[in-house]
Protein backbone atom coordinates (compact mmCIF):
# COMPACT_ATOMS: atom_id res chain seq x y z
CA UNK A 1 59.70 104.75 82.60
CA UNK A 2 60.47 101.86 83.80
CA UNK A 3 62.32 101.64 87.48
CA UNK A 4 62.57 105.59 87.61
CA UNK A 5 62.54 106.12 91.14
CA UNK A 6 65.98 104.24 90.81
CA UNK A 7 67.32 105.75 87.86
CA UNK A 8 66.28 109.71 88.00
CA UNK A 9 67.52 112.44 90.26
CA UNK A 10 66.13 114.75 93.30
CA UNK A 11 63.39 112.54 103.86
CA UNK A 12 60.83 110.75 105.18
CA UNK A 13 60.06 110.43 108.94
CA UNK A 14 58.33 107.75 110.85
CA UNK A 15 54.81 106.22 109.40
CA UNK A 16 52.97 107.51 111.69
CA UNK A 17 54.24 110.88 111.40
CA UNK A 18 53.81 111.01 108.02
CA UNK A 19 50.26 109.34 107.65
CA UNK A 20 48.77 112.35 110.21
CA UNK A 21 50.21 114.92 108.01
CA UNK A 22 49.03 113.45 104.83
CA UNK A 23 45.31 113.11 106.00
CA UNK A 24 45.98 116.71 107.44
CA UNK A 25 46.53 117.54 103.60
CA UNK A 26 43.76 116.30 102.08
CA UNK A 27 41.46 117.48 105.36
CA UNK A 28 40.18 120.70 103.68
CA UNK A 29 37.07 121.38 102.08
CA UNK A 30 36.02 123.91 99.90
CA UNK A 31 32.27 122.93 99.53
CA UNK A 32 30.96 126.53 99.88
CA UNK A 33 33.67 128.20 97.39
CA UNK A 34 35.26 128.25 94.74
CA UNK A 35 38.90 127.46 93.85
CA UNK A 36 39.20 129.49 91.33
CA UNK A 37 39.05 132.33 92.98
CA UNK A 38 41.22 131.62 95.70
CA UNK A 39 44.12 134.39 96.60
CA UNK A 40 47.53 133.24 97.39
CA UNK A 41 49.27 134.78 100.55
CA UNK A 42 52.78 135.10 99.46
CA UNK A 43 54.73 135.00 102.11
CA UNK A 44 58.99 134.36 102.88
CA UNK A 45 59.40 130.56 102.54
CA UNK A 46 60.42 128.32 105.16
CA UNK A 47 63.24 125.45 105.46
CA UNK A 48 62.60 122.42 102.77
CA UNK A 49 60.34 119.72 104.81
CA UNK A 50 61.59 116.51 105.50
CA UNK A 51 59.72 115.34 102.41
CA UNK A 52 61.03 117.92 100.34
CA UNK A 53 64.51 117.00 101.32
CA UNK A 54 65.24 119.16 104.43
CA UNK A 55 67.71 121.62 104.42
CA UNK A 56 67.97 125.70 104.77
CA UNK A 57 65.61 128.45 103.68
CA UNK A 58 66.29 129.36 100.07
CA UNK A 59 68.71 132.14 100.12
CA UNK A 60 67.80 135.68 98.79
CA UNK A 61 68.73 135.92 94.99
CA UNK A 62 71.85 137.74 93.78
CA UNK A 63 70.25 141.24 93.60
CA UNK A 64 68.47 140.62 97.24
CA UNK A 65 64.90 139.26 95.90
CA UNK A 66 63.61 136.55 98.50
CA UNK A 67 61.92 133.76 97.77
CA UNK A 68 58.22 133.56 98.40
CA UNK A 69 56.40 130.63 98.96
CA UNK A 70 52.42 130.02 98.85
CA UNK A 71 49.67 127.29 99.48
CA UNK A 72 47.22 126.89 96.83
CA UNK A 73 44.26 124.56 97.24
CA UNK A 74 43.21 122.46 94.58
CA UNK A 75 40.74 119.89 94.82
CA UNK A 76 41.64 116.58 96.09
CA UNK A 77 39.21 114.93 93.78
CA UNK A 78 39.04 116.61 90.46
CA UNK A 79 35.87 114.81 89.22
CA UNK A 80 34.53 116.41 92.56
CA UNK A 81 35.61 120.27 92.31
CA UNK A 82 33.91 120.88 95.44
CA UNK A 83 34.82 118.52 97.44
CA UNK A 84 37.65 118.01 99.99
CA UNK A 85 40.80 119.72 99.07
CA UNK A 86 44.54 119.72 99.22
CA UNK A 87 47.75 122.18 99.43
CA UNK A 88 49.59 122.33 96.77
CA UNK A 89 52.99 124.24 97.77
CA UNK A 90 54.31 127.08 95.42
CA UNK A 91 57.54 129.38 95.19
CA UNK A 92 58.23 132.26 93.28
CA UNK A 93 60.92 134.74 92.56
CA UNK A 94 59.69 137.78 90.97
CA UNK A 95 60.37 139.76 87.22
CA UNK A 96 63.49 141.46 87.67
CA UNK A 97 62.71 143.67 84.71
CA UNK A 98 60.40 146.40 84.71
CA UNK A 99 56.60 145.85 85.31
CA UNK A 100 55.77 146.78 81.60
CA UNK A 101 58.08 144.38 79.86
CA UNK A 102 56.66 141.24 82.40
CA UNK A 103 55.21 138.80 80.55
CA UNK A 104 53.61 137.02 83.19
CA UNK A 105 54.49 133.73 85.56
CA UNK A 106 56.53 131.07 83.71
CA UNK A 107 55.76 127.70 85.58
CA UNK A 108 58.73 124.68 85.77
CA UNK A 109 58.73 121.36 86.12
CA UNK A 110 61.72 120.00 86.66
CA UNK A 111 60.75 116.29 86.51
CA UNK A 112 61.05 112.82 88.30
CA UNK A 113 58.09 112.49 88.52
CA UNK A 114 58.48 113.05 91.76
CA UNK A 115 60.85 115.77 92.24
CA UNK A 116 60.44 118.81 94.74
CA UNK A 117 60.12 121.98 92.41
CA UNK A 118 59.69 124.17 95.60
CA UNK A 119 63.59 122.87 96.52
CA UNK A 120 64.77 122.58 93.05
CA UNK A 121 64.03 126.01 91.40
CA UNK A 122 65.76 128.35 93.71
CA UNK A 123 68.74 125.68 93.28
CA UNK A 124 68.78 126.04 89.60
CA UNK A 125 67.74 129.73 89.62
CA UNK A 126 71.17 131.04 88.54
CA UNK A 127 70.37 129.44 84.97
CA UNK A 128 67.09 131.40 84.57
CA UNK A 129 68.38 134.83 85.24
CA UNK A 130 67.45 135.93 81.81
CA UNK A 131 64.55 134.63 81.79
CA UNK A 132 63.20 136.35 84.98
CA UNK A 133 63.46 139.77 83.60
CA UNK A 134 60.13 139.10 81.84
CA UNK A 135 58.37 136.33 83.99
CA UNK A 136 57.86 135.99 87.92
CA UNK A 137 59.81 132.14 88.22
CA UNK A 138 57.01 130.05 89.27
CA UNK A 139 57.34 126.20 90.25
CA UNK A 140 55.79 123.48 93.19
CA UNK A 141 55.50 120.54 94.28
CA UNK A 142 52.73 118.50 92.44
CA UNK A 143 50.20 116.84 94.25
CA UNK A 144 51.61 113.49 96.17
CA UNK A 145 55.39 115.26 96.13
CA UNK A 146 57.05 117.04 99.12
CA UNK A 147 54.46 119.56 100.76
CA UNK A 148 51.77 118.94 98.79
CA UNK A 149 49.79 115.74 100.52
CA UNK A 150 53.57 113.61 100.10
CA UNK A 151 52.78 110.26 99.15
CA UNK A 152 54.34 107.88 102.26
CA UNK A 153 55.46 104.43 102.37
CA UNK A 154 58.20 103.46 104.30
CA UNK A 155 60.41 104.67 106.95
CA UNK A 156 64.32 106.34 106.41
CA UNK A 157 65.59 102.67 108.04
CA UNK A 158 63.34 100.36 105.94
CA UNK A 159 64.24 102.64 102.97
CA UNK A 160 68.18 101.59 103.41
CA UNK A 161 66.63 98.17 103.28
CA UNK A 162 64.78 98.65 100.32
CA UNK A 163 68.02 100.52 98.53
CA UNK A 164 70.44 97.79 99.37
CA UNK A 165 68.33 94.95 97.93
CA UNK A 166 69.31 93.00 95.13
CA UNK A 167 67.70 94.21 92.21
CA UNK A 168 69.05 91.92 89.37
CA UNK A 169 68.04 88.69 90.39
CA UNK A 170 69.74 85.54 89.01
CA UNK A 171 67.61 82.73 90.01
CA UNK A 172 64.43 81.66 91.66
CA UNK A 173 65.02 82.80 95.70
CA UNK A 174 66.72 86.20 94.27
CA UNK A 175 63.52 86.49 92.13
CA UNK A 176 61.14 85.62 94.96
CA UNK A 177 62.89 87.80 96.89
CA UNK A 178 62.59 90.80 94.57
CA UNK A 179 58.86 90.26 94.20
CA UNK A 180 58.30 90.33 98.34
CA UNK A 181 60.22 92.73 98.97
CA UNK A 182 58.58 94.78 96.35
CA UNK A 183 55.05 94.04 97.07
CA UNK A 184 56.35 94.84 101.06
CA UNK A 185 56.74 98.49 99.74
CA UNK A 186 53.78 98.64 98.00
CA UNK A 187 51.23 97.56 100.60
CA UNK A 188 53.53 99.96 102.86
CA UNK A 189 52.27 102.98 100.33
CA UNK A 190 48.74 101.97 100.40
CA UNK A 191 48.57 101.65 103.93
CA UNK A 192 49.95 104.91 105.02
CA UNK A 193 49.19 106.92 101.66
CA UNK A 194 45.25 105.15 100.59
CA UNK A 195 43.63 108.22 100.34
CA UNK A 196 45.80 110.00 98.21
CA UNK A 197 47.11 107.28 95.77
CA UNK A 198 44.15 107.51 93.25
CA UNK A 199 44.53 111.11 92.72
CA UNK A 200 48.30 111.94 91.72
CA UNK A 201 47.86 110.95 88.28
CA UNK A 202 49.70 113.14 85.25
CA UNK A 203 46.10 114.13 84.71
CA UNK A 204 45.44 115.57 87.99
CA UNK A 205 48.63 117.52 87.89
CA UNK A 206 47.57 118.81 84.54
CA UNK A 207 44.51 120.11 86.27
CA UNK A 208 46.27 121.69 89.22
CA UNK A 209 48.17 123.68 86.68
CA UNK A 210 45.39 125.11 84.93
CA UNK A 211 44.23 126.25 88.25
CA UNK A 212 47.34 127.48 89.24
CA UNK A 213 47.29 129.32 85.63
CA UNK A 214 44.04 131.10 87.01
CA UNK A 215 44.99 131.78 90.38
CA UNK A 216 48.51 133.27 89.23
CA UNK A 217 46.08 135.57 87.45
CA UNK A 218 47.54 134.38 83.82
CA UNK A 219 45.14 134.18 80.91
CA UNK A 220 47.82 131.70 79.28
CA UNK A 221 50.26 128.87 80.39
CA UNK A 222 54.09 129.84 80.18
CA UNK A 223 55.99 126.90 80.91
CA UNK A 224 59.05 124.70 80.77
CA UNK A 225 59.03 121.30 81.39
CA UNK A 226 62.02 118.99 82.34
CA UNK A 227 62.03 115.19 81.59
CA UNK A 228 59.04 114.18 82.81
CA UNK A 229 58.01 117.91 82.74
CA UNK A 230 57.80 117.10 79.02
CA UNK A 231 55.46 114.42 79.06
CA UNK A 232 53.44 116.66 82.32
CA UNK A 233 53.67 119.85 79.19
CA UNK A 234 52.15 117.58 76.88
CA UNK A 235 49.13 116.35 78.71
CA UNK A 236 48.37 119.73 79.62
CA UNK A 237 48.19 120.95 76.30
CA UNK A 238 45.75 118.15 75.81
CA UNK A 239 43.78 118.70 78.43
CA UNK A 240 43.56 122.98 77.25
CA UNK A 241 45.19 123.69 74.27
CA UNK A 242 43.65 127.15 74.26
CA UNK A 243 45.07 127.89 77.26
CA UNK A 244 48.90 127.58 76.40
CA UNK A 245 51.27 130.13 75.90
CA UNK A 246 54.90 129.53 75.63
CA UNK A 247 56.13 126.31 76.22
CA UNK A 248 59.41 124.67 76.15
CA UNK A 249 59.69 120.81 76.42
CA UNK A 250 63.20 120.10 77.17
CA UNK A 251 64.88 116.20 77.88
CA UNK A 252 61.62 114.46 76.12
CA UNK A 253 59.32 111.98 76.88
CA UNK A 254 58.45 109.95 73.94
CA UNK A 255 55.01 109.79 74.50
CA UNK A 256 54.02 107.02 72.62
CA UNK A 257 55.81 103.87 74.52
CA UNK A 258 54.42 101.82 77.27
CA UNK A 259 56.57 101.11 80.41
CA UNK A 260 58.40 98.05 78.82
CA UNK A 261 59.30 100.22 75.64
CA UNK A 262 60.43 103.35 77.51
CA UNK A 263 62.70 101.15 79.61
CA UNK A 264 64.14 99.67 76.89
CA UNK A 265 65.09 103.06 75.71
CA UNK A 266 66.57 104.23 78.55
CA UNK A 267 68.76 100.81 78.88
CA UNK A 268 69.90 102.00 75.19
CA UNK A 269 70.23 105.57 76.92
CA UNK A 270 72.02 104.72 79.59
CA UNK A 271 74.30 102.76 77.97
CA UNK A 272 75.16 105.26 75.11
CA UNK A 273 76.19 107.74 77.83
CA UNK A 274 78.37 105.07 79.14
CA UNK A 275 80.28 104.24 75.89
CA UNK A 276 80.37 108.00 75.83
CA UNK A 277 81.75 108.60 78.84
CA UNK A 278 84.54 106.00 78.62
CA UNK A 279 85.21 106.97 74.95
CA UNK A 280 85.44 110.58 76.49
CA UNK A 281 87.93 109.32 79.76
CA UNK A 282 90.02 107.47 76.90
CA UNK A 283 90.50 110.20 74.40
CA UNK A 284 92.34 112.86 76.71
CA UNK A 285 96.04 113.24 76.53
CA UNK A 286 96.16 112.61 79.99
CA UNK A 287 95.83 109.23 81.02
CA UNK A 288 92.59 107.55 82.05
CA UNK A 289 93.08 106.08 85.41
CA UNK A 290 90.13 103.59 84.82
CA UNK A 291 90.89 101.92 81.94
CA UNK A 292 93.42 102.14 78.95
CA UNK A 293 90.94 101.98 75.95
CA UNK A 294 86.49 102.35 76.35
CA UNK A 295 86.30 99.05 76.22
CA UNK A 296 88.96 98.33 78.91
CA UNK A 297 86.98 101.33 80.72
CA UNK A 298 83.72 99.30 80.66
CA UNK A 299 84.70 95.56 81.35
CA UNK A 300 86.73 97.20 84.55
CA UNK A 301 83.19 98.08 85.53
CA UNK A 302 81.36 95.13 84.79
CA UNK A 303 83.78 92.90 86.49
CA UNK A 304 83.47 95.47 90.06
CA UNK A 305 79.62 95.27 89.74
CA UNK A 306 80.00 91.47 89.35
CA UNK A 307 82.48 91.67 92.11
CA UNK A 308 80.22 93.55 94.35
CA UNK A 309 77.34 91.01 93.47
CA UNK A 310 79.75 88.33 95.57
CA UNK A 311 81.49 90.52 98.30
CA UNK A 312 79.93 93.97 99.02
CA UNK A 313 82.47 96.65 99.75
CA UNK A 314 82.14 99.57 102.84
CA UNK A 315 80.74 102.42 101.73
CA UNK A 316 78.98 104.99 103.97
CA UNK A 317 79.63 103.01 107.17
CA UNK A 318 77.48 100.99 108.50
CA UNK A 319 76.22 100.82 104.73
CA UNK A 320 77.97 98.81 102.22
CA UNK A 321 78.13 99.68 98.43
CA UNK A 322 76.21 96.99 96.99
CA UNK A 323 76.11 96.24 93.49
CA UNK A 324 72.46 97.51 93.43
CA UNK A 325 73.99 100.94 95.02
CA UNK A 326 76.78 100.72 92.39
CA UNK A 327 74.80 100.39 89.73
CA UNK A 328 72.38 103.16 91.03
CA UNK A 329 75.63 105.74 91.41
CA UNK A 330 76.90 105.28 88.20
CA UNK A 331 73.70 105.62 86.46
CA UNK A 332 73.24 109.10 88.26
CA UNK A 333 77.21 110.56 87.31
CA UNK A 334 75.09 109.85 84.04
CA UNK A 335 72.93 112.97 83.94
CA UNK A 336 75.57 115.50 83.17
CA UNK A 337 78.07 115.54 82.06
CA UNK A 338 79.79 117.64 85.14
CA UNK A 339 79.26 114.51 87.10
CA UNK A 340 81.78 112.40 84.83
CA UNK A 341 84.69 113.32 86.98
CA UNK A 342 83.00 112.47 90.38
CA UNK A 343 82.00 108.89 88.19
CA UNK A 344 86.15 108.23 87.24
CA UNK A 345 87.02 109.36 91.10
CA UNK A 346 84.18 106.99 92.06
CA UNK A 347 85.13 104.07 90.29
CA UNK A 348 89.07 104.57 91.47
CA UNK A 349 88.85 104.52 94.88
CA UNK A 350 85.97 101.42 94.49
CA UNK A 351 88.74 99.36 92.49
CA UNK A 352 90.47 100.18 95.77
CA UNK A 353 88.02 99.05 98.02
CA UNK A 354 86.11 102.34 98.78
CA UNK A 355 82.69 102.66 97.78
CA UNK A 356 81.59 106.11 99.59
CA UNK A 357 81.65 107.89 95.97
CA UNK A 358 79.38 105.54 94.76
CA UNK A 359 77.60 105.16 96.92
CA UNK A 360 77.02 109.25 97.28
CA UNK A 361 75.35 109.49 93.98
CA UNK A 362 73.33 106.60 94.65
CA UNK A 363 72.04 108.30 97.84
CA UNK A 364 71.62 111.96 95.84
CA UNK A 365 69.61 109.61 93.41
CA UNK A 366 67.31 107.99 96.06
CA UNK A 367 66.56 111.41 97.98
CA UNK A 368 68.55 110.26 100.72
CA UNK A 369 70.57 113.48 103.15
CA UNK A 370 73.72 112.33 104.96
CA UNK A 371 71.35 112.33 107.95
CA UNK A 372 69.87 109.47 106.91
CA UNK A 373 66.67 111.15 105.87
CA UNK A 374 64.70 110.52 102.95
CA UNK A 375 62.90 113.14 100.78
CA UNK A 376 59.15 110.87 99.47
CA UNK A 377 61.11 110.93 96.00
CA UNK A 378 60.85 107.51 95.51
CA UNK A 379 57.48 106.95 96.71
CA UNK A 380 55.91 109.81 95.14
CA UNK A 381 57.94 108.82 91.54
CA UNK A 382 56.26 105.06 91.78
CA UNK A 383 52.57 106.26 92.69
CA UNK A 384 52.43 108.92 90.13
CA UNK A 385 53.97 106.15 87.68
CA UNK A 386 51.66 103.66 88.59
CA UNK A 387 48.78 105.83 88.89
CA UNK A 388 49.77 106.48 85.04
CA UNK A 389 50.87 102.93 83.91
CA UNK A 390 48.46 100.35 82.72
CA UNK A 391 50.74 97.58 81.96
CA UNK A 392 51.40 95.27 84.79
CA UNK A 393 54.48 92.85 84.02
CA UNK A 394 54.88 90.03 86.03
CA UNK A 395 58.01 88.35 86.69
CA UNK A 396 58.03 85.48 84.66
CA UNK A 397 57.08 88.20 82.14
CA UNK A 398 60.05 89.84 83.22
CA UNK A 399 62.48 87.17 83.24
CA UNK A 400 61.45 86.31 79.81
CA UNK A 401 62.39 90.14 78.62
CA UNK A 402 65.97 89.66 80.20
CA UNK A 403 68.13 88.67 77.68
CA UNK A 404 66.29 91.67 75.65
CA UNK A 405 67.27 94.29 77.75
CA UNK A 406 70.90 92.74 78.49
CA UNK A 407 71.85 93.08 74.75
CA UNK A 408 70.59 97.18 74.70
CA UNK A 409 72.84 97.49 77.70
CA UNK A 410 74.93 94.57 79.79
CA UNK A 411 75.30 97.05 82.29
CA UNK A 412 71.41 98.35 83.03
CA UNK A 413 69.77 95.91 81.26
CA UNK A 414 69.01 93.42 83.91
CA UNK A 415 68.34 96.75 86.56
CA UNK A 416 65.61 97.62 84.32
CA UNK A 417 63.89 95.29 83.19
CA UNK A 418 63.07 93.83 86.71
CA UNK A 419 62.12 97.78 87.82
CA UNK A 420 59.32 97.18 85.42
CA UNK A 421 57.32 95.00 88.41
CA UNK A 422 57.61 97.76 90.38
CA UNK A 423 53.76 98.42 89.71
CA UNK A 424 52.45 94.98 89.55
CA UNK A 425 50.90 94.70 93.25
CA UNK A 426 50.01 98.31 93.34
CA UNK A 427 46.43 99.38 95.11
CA UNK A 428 45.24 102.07 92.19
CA UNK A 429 44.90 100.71 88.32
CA UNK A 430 46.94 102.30 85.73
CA UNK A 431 45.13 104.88 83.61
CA UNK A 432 46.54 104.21 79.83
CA UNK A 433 49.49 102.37 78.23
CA UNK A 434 50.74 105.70 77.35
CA UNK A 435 49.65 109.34 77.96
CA UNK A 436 47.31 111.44 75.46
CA UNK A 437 49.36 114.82 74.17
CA UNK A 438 47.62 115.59 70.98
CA UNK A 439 46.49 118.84 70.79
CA UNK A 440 45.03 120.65 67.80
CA UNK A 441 44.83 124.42 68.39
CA UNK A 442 47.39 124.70 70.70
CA UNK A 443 50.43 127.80 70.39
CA UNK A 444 53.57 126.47 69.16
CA UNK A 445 55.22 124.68 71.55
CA UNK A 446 59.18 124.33 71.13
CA UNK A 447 60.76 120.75 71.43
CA UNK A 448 63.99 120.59 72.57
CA UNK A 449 66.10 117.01 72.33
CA UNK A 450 69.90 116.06 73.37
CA UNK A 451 71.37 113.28 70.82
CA UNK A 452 73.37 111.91 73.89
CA UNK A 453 70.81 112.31 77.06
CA UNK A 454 70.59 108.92 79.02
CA UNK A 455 67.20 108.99 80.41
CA UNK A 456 65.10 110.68 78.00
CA UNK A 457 66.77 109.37 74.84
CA UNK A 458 66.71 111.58 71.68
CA UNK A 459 64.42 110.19 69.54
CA UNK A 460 61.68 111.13 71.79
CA UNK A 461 61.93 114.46 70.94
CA UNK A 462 60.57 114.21 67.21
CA UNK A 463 58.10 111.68 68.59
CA UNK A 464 56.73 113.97 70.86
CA UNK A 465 56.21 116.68 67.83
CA UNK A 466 54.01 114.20 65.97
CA UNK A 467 52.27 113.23 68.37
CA UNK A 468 51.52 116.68 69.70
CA UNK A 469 49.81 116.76 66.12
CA UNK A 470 50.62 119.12 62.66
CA UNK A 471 51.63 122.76 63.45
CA UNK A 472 51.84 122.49 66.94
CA UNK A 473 55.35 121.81 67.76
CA UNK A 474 59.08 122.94 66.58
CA UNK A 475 62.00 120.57 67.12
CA UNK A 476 65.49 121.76 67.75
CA UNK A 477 68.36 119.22 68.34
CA UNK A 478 71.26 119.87 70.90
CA UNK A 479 74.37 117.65 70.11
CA UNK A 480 75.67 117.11 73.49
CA UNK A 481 75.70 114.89 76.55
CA UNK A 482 73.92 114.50 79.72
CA UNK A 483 70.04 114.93 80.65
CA UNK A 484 68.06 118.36 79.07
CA UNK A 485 69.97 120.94 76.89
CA UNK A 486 69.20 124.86 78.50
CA UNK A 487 71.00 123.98 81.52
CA UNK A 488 73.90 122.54 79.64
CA UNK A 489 74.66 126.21 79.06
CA UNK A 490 75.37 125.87 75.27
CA UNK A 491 74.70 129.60 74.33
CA UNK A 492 72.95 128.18 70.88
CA UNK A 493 70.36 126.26 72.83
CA UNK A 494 69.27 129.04 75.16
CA UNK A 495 69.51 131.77 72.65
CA UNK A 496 67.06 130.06 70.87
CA UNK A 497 64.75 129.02 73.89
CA UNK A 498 65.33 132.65 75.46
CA UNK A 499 64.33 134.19 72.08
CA UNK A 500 61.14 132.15 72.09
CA UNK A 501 60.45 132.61 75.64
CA UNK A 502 61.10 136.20 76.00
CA UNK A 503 60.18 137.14 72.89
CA UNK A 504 58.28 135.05 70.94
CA UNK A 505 60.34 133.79 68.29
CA UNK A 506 60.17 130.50 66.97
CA UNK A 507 63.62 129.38 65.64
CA UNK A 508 63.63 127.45 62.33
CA UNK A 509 62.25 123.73 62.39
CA UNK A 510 65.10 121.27 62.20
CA UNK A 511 67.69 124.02 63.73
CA UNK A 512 70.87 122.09 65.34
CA UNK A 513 72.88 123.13 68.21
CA UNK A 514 76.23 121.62 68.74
């Protein structure tokens, strides 16, 4: 996608600090044995790193389970199995049920790329109780993400920089601008993150899993992949389609775009949600204290981002919400729809001259903790992307694509269409225009799509079944709002993944949950 680190969910310390604990990452060698046969020493997990996103210990689970966290060491190098290694961090919450019903380890993804699985599962784990009384709840943090060799670029106060920069240029300095500032960033990732960068490819991660598959002491893959989780699912099952067991693929990938195309889509995405939202604001009996009709709702908030493009307003003092940050904060209220009220309180108090709402979710977006502390979101979400990404887009290119993008969506269009230099100047070469995820002789995988999800729009979903191949893949459609459909809670949607999960079942091709 296109400008992701910008427009998907999930702390970084100085450069210096980061760059010795990076090279203390990938320091390891297993020369004389063999990964495969590694054991994992479980043991009670510590406090999120600053990478991860800081914070407590995850607490004990309702029934008193801990959390267990383990290093696993995968090679650094892949097309060098022997060679130096890496630690790629795990956590686990084990079966509830009894030992003869468990199924095995069911491994998540929860997406970004980039995002912290070791910090987001025990978050989320409420929503997988059922699941856990057949599978030990498995998930990390892949290779170049939190513990596990964090890719590092910049430091928390360049960061702010970076975040408060105009990203929608309007004419040649802005542009110019843009294009320093981004190649700034870049050389700042290569600098302090060279040895890693050529090795956090999809692929890579692909081949950690398998690993982890092994070392887990699975002979099969359970899994269930979130947004980019999806397209992660798919490559695996490329890479061994003998090895997968159950899989869901839920808020999907459509595999078969380049950068340009897939931020197009989310433009349309992104702006769907937004006519949704202000169609939903509108539509209440109550009044909508941002606008009398959708349309009303929506030129209220193109005038305050061109508003904010002029006069910045205070937001999280000494920040000011910029229309960048704006931007950024409503596109995140955009993942669920649970975040729609925070989006109308937002807005409110910015037509009054507030922006700390806004400028909240832009922060939650960007990894940032009210410390001022960055999680390596952002810079592990552009390596792995342009470790991925063959195109390169200049910005002429760019400019060029504009007034494309502006008519999908006059709100994001500009925002992302100029993320899409965000590779340009990058040190590693993109792999493929779009990732391989055909895989003859796989086990059904189940497909799950959301008619009105922003960042993964639907039509990926049944784009993903082809191009897993014939007889591979099941699609089932969730008519609802926000990013994903399991964790939307819509008891039709996880009855049917639960039933597949815990037991196999397959619902009917084509089956529609509303």
């Amino acid at each position: 996608m296109a400008n992701p680190s910008r427009l998907r969910a999930a702390a970084l310390t100085t450069t210096v600090v980061l760059l010795s604990v990076l090279l203390a990452g990938c320091g390891d060698s297993a020369k004389d044995g063999d990964v495969t046969q590694q054991k994992l020493d479980w043991k009670d997990c510590p406090a999120p790193s600053e990478a991860e996103g800081g914070g407590s210990a995850p607490s004990p689970l309702p029934n008193g389970t801990s959390w267990q966290c383990a290093t696993m060491k995968a090679p650094l190098d892949w097309s060098k199995p022997k060679g130096d290694t890496i630690g790629i961090a795990l956590i686990r919450a084990q079966a509830s049920g009894p030992a003869n019903k468990r199924i095995g380890s069911l491994v998540f993804n929860f997406g970004g790329p980039g995002g912290s699985g070791v910090t987001t599962l025990p978050a989320f784990a409420s929503d997988y109780a059922t699941l856990r009384t057949r599978y030990d709840l498995v998930s990390f943090d892949p290779r170049g993400v939190g513990r596990s060799a964090p890719v590092q670029c910049e430091s928390d106060a360049q960061l702010d920089a970076y975040f408060q920069q105009d990203a929608t240029p309007e004419d040649s300095a802005e542009r110019a601008d843009l294009v320093k500032r981004t190649k700034q960033f870049n050389a700042a990732c290569e600098k302090n993150s060279k040895k890693v960068l050529p090795h956090v490819r999809t692929t890579d991660v692909a081949r950690d899993m398998d690993l982890m598959r092994q070392v887990l002491g699975d002979a099969k893959l359970h899994y269930f992949g979130i947004s980019y989780g999806t397209e992660l699912g798919g490559v695996y099952a490329h890479l061994f389609p003998h090895h997968v067991g159950r899989a869901l693929l839920d808020g999907v990938v459509d595999p078969t775009q380049n950068p340009e195309q897939g931020a197009l889509g989310q433009a349309k995405g992104f702006q769907l949600a937004l006519d949704n939202f202000a169609e939903d604001c509108t539509s209440k009996t109550t009044e909508c204290p941002i606008g009398d009709t959708a349309q009303d709702v929506k030129n209220r908030i193109a005038k305050l981002l061109n508003d904010l493009e002029k006069k910045p307003i205070p937001g999280i003092l000494p920040r000011q919400l910029t229309q960048t940050a704006a931007t950024n904060g409503i596109a995140q209220s955009l993942y669920s729809k649970d975040f729609w009220q925070y989006l109308t309180e937002g807005l409110e108090e910015a037509y009054d001259g507030d922006g700390k709402i806004l400028m909240l979710l832009s922060d939650s977006m960007n990894g940032r903790e009210a410390s001022g502390e960055y999680s390596n979101i952002t810079a592990a979400n552009i390596a792995i992307n342009c470790a991925d990404q063959k195109p390169r887009y200049a910005a002429d290119y760019v400019q060029g694509k504009v007034p494309e993008f502006r008519a999908a969506s006059p709100l994001f269009g500009d925002y992302l269409a100029w993320g899409m230099i965000s590779c340009t100047d990058w040190a590693v070469p993109g792999a493929a225009d779009h990732p391989d995820v055909s895989a003859p002789g796989s086990a059904p995988i189940l497909v799950v799509g959301n008619t009105g999800d922003p960042a993964t729009p639907y039509e990926g979903a049944k784009k993903m079944v082809d191009a897993l191949g014939k007889g591979v893949a099941v699609e089932l459609t969730y008519k609802g709002q926000g990013h994903g459909a399991y964790d939307s809670k819509n008891k039709c949607v996880q009855s049917a993944v639960n039933g597949y999960l815990l037991n196999g079942k397959i619902p009917k091709a084509g089956t529609v949950c509303s």
